[in-house]
Protein backbone atom coordinates (compact mmCIF):
# COMPACT_ATOMS: atom_id res chain seq x y z
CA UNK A 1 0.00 0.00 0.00
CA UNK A 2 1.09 3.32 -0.70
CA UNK A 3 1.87 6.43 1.40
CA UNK A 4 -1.00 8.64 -0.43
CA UNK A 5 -3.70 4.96 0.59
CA UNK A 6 -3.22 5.24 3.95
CA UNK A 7 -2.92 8.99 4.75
CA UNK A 8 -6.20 9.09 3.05
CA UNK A 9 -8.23 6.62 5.09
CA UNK A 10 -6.50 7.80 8.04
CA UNK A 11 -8.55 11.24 7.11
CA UNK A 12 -11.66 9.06 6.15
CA UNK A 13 -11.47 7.29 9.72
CA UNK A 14 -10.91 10.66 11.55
CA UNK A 15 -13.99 11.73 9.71
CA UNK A 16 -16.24 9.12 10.16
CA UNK A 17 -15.60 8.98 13.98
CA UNK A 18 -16.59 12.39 14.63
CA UNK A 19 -19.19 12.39 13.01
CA UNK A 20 -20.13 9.27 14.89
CA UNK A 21 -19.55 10.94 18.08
CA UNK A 22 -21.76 14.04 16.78
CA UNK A 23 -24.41 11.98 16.40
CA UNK A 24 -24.34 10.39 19.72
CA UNK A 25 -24.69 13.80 20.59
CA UNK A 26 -27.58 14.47 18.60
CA UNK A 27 -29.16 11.13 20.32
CA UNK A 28 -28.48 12.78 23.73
CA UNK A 29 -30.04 15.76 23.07
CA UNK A 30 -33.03 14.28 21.77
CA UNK A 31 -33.76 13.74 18.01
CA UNK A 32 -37.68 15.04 17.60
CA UNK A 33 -36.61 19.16 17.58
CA UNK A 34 -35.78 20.02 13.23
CA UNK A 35 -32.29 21.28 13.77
CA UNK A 36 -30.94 18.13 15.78
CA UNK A 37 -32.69 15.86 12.89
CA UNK A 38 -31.94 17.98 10.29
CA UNK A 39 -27.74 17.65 11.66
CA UNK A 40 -28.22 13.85 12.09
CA UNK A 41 -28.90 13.80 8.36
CA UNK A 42 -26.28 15.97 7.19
CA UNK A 43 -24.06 13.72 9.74
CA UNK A 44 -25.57 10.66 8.17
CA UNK A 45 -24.66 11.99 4.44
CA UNK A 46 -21.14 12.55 5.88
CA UNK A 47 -20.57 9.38 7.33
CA UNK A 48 -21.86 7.45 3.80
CA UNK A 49 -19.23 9.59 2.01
CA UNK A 50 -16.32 8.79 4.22
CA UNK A 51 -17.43 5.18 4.59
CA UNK A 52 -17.75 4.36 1.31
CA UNK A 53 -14.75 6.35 0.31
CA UNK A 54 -12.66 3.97 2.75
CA UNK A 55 -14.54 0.38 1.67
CA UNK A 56 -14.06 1.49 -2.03
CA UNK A 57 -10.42 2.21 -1.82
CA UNK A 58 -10.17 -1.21 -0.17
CA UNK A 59 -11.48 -3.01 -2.62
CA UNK A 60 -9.64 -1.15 -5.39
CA UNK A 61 -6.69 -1.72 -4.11
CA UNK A 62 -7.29 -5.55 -2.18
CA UNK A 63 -8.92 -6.75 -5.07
CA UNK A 64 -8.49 -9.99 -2.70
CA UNK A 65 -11.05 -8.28 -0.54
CA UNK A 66 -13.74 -9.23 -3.10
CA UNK A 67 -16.06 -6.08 -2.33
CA UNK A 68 -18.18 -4.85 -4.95
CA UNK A 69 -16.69 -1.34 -5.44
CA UNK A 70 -19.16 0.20 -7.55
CA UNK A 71 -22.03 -0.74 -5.39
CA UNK A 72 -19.94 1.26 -2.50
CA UNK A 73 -18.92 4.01 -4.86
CA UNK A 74 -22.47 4.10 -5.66
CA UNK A 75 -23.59 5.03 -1.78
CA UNK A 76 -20.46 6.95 -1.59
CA UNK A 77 -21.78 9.00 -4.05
CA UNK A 78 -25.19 9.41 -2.52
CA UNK A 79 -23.96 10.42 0.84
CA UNK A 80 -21.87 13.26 -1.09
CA UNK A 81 -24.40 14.61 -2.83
CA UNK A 82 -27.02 14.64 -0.26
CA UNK A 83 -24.71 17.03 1.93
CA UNK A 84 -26.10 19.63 0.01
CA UNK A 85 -30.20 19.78 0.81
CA UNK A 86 -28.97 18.76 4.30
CA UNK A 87 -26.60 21.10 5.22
CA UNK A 88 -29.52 23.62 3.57
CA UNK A 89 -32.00 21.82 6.12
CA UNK A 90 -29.55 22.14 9.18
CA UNK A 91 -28.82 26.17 8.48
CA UNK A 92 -32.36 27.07 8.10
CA UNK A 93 -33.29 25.16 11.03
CA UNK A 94 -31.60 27.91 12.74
CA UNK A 95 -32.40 30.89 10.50
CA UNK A 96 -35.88 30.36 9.25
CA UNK A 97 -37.11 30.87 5.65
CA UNK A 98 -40.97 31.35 4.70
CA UNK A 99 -42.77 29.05 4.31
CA UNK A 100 -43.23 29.04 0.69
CA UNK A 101 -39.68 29.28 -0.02
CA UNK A 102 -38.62 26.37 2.11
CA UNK A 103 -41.17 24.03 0.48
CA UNK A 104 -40.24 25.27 -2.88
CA UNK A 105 -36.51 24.37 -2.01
CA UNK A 106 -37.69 20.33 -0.93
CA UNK A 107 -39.83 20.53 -4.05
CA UNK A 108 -37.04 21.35 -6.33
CA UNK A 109 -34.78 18.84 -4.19
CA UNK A 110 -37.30 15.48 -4.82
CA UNK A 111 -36.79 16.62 -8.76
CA UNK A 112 -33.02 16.66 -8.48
CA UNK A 113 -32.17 13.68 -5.90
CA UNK A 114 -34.96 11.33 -7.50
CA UNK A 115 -33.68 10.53 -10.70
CA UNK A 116 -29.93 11.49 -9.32
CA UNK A 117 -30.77 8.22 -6.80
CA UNK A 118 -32.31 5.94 -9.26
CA UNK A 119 -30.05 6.25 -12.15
CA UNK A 120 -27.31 6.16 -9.26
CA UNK A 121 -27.81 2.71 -8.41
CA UNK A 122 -28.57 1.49 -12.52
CA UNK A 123 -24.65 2.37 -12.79
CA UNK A 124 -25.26 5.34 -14.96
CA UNK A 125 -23.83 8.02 -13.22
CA UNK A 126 -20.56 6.76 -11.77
CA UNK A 127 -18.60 3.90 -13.28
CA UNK A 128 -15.31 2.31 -13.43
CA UNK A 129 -13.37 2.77 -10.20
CA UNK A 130 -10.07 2.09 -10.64
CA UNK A 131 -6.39 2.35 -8.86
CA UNK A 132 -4.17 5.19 -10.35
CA UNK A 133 -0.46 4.61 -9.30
CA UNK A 134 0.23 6.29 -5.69
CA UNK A 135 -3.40 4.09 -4.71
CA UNK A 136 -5.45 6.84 -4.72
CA UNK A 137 -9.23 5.80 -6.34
CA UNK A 138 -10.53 7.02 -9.95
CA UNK A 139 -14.07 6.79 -11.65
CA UNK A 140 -16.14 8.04 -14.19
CA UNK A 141 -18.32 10.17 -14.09
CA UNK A 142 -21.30 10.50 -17.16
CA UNK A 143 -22.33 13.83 -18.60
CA UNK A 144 -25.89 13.17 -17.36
CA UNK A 145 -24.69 12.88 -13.00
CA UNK A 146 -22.21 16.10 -14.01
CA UNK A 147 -25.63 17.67 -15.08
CA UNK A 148 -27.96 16.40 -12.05
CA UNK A 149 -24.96 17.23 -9.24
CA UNK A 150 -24.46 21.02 -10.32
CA UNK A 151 -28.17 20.83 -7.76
CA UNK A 152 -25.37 19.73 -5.29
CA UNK A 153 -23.99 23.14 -5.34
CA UNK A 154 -27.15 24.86 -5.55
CA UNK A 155 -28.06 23.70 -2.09
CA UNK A 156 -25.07 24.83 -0.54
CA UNK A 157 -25.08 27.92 -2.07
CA UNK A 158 -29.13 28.63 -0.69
CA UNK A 159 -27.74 28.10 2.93
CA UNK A 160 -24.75 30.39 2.53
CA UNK A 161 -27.29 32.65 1.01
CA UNK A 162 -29.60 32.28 3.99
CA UNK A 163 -26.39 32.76 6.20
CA UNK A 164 -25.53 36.12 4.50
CA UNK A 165 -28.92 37.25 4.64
CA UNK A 166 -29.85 36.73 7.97
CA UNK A 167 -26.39 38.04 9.26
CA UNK A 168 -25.70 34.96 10.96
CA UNK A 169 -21.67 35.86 11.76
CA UNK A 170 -23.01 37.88 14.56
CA UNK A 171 -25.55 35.49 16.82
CA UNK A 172 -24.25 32.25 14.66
CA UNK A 173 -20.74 32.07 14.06
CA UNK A 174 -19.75 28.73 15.58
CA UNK A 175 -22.28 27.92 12.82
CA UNK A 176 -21.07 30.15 9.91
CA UNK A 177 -17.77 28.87 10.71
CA UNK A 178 -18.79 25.21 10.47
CA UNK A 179 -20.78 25.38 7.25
CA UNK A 180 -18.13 27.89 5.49
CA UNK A 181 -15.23 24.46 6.97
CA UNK A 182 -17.37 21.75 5.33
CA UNK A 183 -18.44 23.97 2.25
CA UNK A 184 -14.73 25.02 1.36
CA UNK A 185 -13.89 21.44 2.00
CA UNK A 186 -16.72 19.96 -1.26
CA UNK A 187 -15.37 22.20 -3.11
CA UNK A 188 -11.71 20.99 -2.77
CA UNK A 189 -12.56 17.52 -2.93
CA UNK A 190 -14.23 18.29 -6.41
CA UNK A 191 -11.61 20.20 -7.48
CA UNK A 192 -8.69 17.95 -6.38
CA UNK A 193 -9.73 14.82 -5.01
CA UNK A 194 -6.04 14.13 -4.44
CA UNK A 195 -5.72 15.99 -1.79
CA UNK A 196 -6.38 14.67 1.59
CA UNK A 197 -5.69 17.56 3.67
CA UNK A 198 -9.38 18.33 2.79
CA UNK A 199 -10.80 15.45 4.56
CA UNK A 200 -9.22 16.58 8.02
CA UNK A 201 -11.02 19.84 7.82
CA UNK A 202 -14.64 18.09 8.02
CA UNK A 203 -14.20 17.13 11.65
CA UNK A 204 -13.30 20.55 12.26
CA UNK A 205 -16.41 22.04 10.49
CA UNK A 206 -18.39 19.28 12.40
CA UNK A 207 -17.05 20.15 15.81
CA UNK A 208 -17.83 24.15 15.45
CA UNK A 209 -21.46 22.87 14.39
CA UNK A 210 -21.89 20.14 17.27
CA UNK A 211 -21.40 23.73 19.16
CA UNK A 212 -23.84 25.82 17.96
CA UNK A 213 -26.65 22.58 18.69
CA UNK A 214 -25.63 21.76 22.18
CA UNK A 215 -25.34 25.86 22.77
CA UNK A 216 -28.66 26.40 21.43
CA UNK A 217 -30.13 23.66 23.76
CA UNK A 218 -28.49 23.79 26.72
CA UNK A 219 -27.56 26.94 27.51
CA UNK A 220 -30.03 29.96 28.70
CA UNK A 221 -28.77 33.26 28.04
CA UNK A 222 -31.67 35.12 29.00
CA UNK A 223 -32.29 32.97 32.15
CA UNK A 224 -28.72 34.41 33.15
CA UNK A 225 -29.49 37.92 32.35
CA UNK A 226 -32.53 38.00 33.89
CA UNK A 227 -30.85 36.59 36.98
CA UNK A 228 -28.23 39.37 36.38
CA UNK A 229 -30.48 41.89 36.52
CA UNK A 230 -32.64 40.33 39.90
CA UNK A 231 -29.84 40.12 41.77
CA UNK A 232 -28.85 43.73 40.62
CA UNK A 233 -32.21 45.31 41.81
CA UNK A 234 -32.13 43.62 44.71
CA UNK A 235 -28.49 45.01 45.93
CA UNK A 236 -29.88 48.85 45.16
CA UNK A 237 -33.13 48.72 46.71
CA UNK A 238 -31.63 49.95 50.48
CA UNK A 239 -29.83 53.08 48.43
CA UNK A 240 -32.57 53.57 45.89
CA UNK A 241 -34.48 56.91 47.90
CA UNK A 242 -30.81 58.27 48.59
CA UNK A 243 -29.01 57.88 45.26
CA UNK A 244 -31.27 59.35 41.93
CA UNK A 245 -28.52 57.95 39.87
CA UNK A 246 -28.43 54.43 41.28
CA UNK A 247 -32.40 54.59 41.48
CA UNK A 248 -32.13 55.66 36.91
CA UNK A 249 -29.82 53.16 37.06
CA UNK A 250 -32.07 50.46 38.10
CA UNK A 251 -34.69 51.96 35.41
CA UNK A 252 -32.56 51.95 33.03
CA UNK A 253 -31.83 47.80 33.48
CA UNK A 254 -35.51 47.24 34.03
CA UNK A 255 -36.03 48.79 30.43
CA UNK A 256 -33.61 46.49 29.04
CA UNK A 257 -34.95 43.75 30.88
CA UNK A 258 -38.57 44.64 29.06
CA UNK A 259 -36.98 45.00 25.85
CA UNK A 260 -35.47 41.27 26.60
CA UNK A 261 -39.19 39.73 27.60
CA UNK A 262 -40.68 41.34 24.69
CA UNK A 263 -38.42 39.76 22.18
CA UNK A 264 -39.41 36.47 23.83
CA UNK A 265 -43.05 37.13 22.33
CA UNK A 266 -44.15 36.25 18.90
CA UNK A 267 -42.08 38.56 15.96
CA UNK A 268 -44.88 38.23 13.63
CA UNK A 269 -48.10 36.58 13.33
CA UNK A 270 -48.19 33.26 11.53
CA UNK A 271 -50.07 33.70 8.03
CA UNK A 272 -51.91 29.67 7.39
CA UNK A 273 -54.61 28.09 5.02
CA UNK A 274 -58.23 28.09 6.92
CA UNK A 275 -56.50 30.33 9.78
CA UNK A 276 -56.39 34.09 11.46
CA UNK A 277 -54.66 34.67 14.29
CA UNK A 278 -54.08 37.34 16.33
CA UNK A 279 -52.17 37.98 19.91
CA UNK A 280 -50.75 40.55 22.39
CA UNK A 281 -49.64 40.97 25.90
CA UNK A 282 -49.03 43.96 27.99
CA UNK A 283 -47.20 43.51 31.13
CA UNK A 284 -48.25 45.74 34.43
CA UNK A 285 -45.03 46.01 35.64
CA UNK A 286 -42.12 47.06 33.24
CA UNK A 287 -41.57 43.09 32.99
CA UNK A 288 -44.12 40.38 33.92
CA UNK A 289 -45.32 36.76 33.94
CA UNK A 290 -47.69 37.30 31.21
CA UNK A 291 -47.35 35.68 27.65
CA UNK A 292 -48.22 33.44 24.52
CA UNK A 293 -46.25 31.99 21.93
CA UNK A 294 -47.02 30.47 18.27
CA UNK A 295 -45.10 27.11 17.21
CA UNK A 296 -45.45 25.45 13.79
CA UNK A 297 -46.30 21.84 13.27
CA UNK A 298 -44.48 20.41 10.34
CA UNK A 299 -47.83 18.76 9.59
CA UNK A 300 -49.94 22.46 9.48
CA UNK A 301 -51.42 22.66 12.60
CA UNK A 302 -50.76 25.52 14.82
CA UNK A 303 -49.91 25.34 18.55
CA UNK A 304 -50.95 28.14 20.45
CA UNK A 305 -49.91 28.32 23.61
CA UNK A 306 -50.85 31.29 26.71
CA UNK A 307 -49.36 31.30 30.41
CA UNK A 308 -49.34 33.28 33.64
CA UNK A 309 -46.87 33.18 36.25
CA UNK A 310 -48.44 33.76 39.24
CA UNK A 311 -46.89 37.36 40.92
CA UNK A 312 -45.62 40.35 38.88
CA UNK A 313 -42.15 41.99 38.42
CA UNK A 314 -38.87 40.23 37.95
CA UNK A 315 -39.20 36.83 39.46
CA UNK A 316 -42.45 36.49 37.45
CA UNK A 317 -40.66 37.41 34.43
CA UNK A 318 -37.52 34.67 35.20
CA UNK A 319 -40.12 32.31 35.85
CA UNK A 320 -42.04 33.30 31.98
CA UNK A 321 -38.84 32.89 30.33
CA UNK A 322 -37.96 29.56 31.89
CA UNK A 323 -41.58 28.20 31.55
CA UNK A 324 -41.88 29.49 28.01
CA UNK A 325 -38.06 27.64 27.43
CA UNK A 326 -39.48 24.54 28.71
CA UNK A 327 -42.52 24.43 26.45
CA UNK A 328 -40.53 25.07 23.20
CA UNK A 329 -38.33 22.24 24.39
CA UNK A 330 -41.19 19.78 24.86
CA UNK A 331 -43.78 20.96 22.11
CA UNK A 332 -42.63 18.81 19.39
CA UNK A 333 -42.28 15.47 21.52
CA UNK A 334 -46.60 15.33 22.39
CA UNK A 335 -49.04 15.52 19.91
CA UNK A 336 -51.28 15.34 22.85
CA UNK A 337 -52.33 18.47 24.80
CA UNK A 338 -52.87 16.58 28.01
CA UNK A 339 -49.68 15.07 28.17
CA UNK A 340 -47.94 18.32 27.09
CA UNK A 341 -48.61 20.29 29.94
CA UNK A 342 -47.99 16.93 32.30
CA UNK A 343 -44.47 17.21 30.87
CA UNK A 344 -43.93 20.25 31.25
CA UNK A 345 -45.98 20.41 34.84
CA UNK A 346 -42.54 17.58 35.30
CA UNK A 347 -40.08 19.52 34.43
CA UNK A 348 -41.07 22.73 36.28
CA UNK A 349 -42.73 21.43 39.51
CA UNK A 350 -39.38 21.53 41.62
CA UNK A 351 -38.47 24.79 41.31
CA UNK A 352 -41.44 26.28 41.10
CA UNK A 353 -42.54 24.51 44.21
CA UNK A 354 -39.28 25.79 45.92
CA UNK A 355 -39.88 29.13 45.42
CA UNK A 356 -43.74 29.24 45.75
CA UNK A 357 -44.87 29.79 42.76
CA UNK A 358 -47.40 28.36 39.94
CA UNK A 359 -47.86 28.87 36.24
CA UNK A 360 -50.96 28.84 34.70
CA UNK A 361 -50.83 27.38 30.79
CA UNK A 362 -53.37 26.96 27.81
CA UNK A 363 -52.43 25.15 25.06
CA UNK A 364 -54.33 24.71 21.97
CA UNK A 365 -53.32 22.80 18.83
CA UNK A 366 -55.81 23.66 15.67
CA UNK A 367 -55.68 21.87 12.45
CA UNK A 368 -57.43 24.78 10.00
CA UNK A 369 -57.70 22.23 7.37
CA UNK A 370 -59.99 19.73 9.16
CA UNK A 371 -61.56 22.51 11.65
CA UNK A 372 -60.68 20.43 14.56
CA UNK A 373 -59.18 21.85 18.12
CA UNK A 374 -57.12 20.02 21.00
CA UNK A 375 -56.61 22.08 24.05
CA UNK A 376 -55.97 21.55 27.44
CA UNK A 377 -55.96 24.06 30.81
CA UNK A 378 -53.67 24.04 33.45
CA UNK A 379 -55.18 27.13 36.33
CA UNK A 380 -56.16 29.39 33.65
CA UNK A 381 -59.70 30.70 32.45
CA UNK A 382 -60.95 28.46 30.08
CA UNK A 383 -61.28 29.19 26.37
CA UNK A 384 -64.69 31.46 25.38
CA UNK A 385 -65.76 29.96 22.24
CA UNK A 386 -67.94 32.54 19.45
CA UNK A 387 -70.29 30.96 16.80
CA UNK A 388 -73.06 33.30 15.28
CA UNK A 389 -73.08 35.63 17.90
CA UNK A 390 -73.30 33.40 21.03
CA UNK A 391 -70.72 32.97 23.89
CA UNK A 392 -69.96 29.70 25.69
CA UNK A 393 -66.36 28.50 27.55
CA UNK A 394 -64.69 25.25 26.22
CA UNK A 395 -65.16 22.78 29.44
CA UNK A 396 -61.46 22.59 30.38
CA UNK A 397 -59.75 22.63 33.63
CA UNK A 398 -56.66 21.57 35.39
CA UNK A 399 -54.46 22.87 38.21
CA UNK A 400 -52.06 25.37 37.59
CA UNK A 401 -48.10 23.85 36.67
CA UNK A 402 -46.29 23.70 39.64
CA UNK A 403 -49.53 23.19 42.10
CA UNK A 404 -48.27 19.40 42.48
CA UNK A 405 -45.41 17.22 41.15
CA UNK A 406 -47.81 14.59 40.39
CA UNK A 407 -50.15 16.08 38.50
CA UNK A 408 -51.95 14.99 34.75
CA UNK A 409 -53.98 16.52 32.19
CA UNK A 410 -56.19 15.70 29.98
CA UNK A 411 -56.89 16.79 26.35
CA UNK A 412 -60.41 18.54 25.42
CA UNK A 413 -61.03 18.08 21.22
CA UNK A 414 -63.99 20.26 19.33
CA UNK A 415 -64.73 20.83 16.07
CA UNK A 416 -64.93 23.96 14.49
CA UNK A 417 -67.01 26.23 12.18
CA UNK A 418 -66.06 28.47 9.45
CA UNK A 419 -66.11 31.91 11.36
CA UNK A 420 -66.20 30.43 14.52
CA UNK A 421 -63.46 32.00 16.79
CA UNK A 422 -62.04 30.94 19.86
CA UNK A 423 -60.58 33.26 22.57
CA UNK A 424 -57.49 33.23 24.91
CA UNK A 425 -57.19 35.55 28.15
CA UNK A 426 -55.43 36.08 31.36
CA UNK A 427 -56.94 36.54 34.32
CA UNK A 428 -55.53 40.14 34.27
CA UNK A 429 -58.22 40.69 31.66
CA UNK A 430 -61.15 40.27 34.26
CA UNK A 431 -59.47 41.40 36.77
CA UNK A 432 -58.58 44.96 35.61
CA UNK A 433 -59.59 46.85 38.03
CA UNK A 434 -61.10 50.45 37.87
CA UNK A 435 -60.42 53.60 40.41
CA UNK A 436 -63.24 52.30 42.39
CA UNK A 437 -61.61 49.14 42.45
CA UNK A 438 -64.65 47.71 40.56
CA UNK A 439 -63.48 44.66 38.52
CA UNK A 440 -63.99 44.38 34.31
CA UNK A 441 -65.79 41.02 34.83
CA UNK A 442 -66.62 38.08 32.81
CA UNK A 443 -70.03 39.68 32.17
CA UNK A 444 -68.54 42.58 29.93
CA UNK A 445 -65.49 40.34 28.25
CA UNK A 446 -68.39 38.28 27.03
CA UNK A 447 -70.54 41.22 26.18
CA UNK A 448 -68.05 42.56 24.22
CA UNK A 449 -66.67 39.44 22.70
CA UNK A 450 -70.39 38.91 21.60
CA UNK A 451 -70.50 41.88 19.51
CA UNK A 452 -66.99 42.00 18.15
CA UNK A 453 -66.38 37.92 17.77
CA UNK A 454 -67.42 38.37 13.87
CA UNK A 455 -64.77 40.70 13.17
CA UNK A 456 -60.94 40.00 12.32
CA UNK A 457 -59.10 38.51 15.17
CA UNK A 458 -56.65 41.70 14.91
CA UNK A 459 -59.78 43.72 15.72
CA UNK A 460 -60.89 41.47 18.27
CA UNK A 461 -58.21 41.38 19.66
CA UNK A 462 -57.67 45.73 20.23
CA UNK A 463 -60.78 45.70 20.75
CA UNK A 464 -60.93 43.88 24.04
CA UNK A 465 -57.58 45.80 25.21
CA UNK A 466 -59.35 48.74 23.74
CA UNK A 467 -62.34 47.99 26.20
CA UNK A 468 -60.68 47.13 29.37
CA UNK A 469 -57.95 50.56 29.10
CA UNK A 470 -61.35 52.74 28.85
CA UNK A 471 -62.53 50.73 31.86
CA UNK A 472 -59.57 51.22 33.67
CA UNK A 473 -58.65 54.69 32.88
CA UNK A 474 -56.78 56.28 35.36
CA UNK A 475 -55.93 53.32 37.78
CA UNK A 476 -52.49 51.32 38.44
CA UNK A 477 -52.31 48.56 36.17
CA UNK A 478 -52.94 45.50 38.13
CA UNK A 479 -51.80 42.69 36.65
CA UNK A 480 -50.55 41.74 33.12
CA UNK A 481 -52.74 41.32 30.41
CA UNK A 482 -52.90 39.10 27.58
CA UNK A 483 -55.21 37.93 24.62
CA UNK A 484 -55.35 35.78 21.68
CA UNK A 485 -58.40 35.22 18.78
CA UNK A 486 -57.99 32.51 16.49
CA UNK A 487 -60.46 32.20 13.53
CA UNK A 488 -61.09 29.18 11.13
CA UNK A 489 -61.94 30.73 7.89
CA UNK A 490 -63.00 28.85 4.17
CA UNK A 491 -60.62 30.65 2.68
CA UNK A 492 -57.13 28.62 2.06
């Protein structure tokens, strides 16, 4: 064997075992979130590449071996070119397209990989391997694969673009890092397969993007600002009526902490086939327990989700961000409502039981398409339901998470009506309190819901805040406030 054979599937082993160890990684961290499947893929691609690079080199150069070296040329190939749509996949995991755009990008992939795969494996795109003289390994490759893998570098070029565009280098660049490694690296190895200095870089690439997933998962950074921030109010509050500057100060950090809890709340509203949607939650304090969140099924559906951590301020608003954390974690593992909020009631029962707290938490799931609902409650006012006018609540109830370790809840289905709407509150909705210290009631949310439950959920929606500021007019906010319409429409 020759210097050149063994140098190279030294680099093919180094490969392959990192990326073997990445996905271990990915199998810790739990494969049902998109961006840890979406890695395992693009680790799986990697790992056909480098293994079939180092069982085809064997057997073209052991003929004794007695391998079938086009077969594993054949997956080598595969693996190679499916690093493209999955390194795509893995980057917009992180940096999400719209809709429309991302589905157009699998469309167009299914065109390209389809044929690419079948005519693969009928021997027509690479053929003869053979051993050149340092024992390095040489094929052909037909006009017709030269034409189908050009989609190879289209991919990779859509998730630099989506990189560049979303200025990734500045939250992202363990990631920008790892995809610039791996994408330099394809294009050496196309350009001068002899070169094995290429293959060492991979791991590399692979590490910085191992990284960015266990980063993203495991670590909290706005859990430790917030706690930042706590533990700075607290050390001020003696000096706060002696020092203006330490007491602007403080402000000043509250503000910041606002801006931080605001950013935790939906960006935009999600825009869906048979669906309108509408949300918004104003904190009493400058930060609160208040909020609601959107997630996307890949399916359709829409999960909607409200909570209420029970106080106001700062520890409310640690509380929100580690309760909303723990939902976005957990979402995509239960397709049941029920056993949703049981998991997460699991994972946030100690500590909210050590510090005395409870959350309440609505979830609803709604599939627009077939008009059906799945919600469950967990100590918050249950869903008002609108059809034609009239007002009724959605039988749902549970205690609030946190309440018990052992608690379970169950799942509550109904199906829906075109224009029927369903409605989301706080209890700092019917609790608003006036200067008389008269409270807004259920009587006039439903009242008003009534009469504005036709209209857009937007309206709805500033039209109930709308309602309850007049009401209040004047007197301290008492607690947060938050509401969310959703509509089923005809309309796709």
């Amino acid at each position: 064997m020759t210097s050149f054979f063994w140098v190279a599937q030294s680099a093919n082993t180094v490969t392959l075992v990192v990326s073997l160890a990445a996905l271990l990684v990915v199998v810790w961290l739990g494969p049902r979130r998109w961006t840890n499947l979406s890695f395992a893929l693009l680790l799986s691609a990697v790992c056909l590449w480098m293994g079939g690079s180092m069982l085809a080199r064997l057997f073209v150069n052991v003929p004794q071996l007695g391998g079938d070296a086009q077969l594993v040329l054949n997956w080598l190939s595969l693996g190679f070119a499916s690093i493209g749509i999955t390194l795509f996949w893995f980057v917009e995991s992180f940096e999400r397209l719209p809709r429309q755009w991302f589905w157009a990008v699998n469309t167009l992939a299914i065109a390209a990989y389809l044929p690419f795969t079948i005519l693969l494996f009928r021997h027509m795109i690479i053929t003869n391997p053979t051993r050149d003289f340092i024992g390095g390994l040489h094929f052909t490759i037909s006009p017709l694969g030269v034409s189908l893998s050009a989609f190879l570098y289209g991919f990779i070029g859509l998730a630099v673009l989506t990189l560049w565009r979303q200025r990734a280098w500045r939250q992202r660049w363990h990631l920008t890092i790892g995809v610039l490694i791996v994408v330099a690296t394809i294009v050496v190895a196309l350009v001068s397969p002899a070169i094995t200095i290429q293959t060492y870089m991979i791991p590399i690439g692979m590490l910085f993007m191992t990284y960015e997933v266990v980063k993203q998962q495991l670590f909290n950074p706005l859990l430790q600002v917030n706690q930042h921030l706590e533990a700075e109010v607290k050390s001020r509050t003696s000096a706060l009526a002696a020092s203006l500057a330490i007491q602007e100060r403080v402000q000043s950090e509250l503000t910041i902490a606002r801006d931080i809890q605001l950013s935790l709340l939906p960006r935009s509203t999600p825009q869906l086939p048979h669906l309108r949607v509408a949300g918004r939650s104003i904190p009493a304090r400058e930060v609160g327990g208040d909020f609601f969140t959107y997630h996307l099924f890949a399916d359709g559906r829409l999960e909607v989700a409200v909570g209420d951590v029970s106080g106001k301020g700062i520890p409310a608003a640690l509380l929100m961000a580690f309760s909303l954390r723990t939902f976005e974690m957990l979402v995509d593992a239960y397709c049941d409502q029920g056993a949703l909020l049981t998991a997460c009631n699991g994972a946030l029962a100690p500590r909210l039981l050590q510090s005395n707290m409870q959350t309440g938490f609505l979830t609803v799931a709604i599939d627009g398409a077939r008009r059906e609902a799945a919600l469950a409650t967990a100590g918050m006012i249950a869903p008002l339901w609108w059809r034609d006018g009239a007002i009724s609540y959605v039988d749902s109830s549970g205690l609030p998470l946190g309440a018990a370790a052992d608690t379970s809840y169950e799942q509550r289905t109904i199906m829906l009506q075109p224009g029927d709407m369903l409605l989301l509150v706080s209890d700092g909705i019917v609790e608003a309190m006036n200067q008389a210290k008269e409270i807004w009631g259920f009587a006039r949310l439903e009242t008003v819901f009534a009469a504005l439950g036709g209209k857009q959920p937007q309206q709805v929606v500033d039209g109930i805040l709308a309602h309850v500021q007049a009401f209040t007019a004047g007197a301290d906010a008492h607690d947060d406030m938050t509401v969310v319409a959703l509509q089923v429409v005809d309309e796709a």
